[in-house]
C-alpha atoms as a PDB file:
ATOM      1  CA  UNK A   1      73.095  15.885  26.978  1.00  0.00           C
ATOM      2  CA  UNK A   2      70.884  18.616  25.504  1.00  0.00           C
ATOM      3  CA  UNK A   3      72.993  21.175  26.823  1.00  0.00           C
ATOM      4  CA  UNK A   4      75.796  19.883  25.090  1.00  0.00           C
ATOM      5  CA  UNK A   5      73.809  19.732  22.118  1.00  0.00           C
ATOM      6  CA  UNK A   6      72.800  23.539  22.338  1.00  0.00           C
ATOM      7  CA  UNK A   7      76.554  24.563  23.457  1.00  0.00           C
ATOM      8  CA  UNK A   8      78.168  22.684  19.944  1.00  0.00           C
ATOM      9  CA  UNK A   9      74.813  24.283  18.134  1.00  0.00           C
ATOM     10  CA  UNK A  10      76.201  27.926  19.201  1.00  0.00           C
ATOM     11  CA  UNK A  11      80.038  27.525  18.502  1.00  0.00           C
ATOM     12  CA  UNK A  12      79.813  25.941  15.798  1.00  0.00           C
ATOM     13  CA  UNK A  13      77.273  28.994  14.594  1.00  0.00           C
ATOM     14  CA  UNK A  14      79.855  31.421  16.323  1.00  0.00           C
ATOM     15  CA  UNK A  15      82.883  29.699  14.691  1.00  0.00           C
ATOM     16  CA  UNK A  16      80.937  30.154  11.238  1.00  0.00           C
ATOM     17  CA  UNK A  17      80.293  33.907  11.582  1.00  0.00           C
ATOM     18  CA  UNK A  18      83.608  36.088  10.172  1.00  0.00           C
ATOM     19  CA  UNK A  19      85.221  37.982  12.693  1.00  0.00           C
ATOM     20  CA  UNK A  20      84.774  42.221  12.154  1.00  0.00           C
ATOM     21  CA  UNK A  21      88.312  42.532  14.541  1.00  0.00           C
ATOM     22  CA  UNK A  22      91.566  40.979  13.512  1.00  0.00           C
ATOM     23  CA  UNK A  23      95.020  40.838  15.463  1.00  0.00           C
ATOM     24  CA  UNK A  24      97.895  42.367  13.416  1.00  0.00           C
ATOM     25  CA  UNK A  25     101.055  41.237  14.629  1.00  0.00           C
ATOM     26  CA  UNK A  26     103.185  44.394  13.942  1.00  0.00           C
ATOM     27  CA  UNK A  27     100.643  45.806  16.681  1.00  0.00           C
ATOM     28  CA  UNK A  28     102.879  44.030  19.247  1.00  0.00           C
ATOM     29  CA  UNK A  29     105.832  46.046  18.808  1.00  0.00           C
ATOM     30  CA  UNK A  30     104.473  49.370  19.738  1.00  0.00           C
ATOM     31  CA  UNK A  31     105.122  50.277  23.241  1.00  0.00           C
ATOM     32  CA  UNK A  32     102.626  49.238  26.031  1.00  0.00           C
ATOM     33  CA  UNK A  33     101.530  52.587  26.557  1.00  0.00           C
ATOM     34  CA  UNK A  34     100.941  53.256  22.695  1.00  0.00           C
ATOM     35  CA  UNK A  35      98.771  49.773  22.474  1.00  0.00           C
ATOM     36  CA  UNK A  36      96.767  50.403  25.490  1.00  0.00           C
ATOM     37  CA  UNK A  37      96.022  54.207  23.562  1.00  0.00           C
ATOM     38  CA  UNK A  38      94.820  51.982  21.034  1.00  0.00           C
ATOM     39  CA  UNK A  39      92.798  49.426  22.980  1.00  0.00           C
ATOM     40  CA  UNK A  40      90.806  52.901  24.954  1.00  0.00           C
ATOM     41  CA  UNK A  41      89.695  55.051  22.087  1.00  0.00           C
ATOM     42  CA  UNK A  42      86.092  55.836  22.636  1.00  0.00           C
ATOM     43  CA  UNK A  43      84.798  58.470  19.918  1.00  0.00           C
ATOM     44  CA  UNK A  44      82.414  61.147  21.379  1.00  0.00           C
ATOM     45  CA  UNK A  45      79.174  58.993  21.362  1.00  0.00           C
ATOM     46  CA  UNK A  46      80.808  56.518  23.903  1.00  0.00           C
ATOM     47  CA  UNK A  47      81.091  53.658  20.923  1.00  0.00           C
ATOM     48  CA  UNK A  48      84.418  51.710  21.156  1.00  0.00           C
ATOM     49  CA  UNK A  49      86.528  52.877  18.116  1.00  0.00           C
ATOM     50  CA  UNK A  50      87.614  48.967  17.928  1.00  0.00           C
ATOM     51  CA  UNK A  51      91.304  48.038  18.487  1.00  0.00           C
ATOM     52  CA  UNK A  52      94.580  48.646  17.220  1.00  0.00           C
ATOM     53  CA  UNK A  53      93.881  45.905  15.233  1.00  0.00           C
ATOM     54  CA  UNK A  54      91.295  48.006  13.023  1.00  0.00           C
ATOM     55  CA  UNK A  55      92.776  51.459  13.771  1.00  0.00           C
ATOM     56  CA  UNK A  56      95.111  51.599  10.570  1.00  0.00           C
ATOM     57  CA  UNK A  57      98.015  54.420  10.380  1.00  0.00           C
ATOM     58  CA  UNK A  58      97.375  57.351   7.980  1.00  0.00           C
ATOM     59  CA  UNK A  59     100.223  59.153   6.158  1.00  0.00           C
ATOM     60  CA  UNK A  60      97.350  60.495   3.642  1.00  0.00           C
ATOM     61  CA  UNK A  61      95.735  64.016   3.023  1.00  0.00           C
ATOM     62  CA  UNK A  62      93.228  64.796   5.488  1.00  0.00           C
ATOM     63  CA  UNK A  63      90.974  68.068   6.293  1.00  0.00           C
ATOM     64  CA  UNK A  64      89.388  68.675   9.661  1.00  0.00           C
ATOM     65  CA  UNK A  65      86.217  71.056   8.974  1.00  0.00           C
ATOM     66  CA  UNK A  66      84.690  73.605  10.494  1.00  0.00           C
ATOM     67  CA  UNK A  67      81.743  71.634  11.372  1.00  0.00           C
ATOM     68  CA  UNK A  68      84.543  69.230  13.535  1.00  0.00           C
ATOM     69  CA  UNK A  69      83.954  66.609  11.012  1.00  0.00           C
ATOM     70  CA  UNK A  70      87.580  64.852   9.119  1.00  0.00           C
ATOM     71  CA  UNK A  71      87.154  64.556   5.298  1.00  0.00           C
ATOM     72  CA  UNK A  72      89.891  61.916   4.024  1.00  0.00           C
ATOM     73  CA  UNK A  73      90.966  61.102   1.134  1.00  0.00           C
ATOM     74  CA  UNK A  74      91.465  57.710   0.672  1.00  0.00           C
ATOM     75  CA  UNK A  75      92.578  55.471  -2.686  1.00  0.00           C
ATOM     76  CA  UNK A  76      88.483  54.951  -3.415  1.00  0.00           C
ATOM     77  CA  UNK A  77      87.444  58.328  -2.932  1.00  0.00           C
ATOM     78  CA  UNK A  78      87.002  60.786   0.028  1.00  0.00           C
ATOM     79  CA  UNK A  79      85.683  59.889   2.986  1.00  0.00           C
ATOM     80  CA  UNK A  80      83.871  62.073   5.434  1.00  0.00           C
ATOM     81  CA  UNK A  81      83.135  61.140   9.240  1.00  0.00           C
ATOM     82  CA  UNK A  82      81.211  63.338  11.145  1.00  0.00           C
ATOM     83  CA  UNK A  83      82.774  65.271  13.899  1.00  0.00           C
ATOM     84  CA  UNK A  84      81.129  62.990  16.867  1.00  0.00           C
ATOM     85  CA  UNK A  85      84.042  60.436  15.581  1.00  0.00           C
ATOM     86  CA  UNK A  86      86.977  62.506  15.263  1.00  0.00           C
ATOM     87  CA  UNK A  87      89.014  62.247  18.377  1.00  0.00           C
ATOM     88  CA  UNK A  88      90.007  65.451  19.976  1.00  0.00           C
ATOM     89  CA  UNK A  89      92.588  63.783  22.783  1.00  0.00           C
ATOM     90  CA  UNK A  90      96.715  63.276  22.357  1.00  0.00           C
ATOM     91  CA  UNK A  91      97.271  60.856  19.554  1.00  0.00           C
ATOM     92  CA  UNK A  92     101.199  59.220  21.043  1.00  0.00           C
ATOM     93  CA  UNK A  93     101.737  57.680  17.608  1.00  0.00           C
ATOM     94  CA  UNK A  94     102.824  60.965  15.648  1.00  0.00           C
ATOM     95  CA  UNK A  95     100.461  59.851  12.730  1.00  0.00           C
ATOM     96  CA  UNK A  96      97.174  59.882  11.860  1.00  0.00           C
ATOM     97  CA  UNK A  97      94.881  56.916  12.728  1.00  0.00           C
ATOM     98  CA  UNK A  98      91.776  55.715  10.728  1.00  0.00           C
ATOM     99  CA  UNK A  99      89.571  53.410  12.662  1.00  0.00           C
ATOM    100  CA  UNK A 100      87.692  51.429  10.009  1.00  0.00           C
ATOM    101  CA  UNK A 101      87.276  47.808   8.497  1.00  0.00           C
ATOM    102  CA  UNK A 102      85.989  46.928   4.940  1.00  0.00           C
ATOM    103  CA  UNK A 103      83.818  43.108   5.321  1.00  0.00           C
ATOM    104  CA  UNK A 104      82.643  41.822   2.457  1.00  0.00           C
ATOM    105  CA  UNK A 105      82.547  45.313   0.397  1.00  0.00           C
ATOM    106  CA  UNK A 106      81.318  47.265   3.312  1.00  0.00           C
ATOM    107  CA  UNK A 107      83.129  49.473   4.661  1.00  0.00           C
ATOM    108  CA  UNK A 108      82.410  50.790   8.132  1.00  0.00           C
ATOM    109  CA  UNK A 109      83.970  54.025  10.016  1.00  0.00           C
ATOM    110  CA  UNK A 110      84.236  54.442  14.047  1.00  0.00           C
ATOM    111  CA  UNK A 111      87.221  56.803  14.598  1.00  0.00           C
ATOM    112  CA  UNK A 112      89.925  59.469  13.432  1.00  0.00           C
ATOM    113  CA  UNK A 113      92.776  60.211  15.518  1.00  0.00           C
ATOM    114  CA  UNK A 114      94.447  63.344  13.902  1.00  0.00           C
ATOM    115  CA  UNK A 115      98.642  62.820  13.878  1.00  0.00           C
ATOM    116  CA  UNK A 116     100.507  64.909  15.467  1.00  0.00           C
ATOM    117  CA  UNK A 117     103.498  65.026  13.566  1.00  0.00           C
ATOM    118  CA  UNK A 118     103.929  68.088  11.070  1.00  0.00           C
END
């Protein structure tokens, strides 16, 4: 009985907390070897750069500098992510990919693909 008591303790803490990854489903139309791209992006430090679900397409104006960092410009102002998080493998969407999520007016960065397309 007390392990059922810790066990509904924990999910119903778990249950409370707001999840940081969400499931888009337009994601499930891309090709299977465009979502598993997507579900193995690993930016130069070895961190996870998330999941499709938080890598959002990027039509925008972008600079990759010198220094191998990105500098983005995004609807509230640039953004610049160091070079460690810009991906330097083939991106097979064509477009640009921002890894990011925004939770509860924080917004977090973990990867830039670069597009492809010109």
């Amino acid at each position: 009985m007390r392990h059922f008591v810790k066990l509904a303790i924990a999910s119903a803490v778990l249950c409370s907390m707001p999840a940081l990854a969400r499931w888009n489903p337009k994601y499930a139309n891309q090709p299977p070897e465009v979502q598993a791209w997507y579900k193995s992006q690993h930016n130069a430090q070895g961190q996870w750069c998330c999941d499709e679900a938080d890598g959002h397409p990027f039509y925008g104006v972008y600079t990759i500098n010198k220094d191998g960092s990105v500098s983005i410009k995004a609807k509230d102002g640039t953004h610049t992510l160091p070079a460690y998080m810009v991906l330097k493998g083939p991106n097979p969407t064509g477009h640009a990919v921002w890894w990011y999520i925004d939770v509860n007016g924080q917004h977090s960065d973990y990867c830039f693909a670069p597009g492809t397309l010109t």
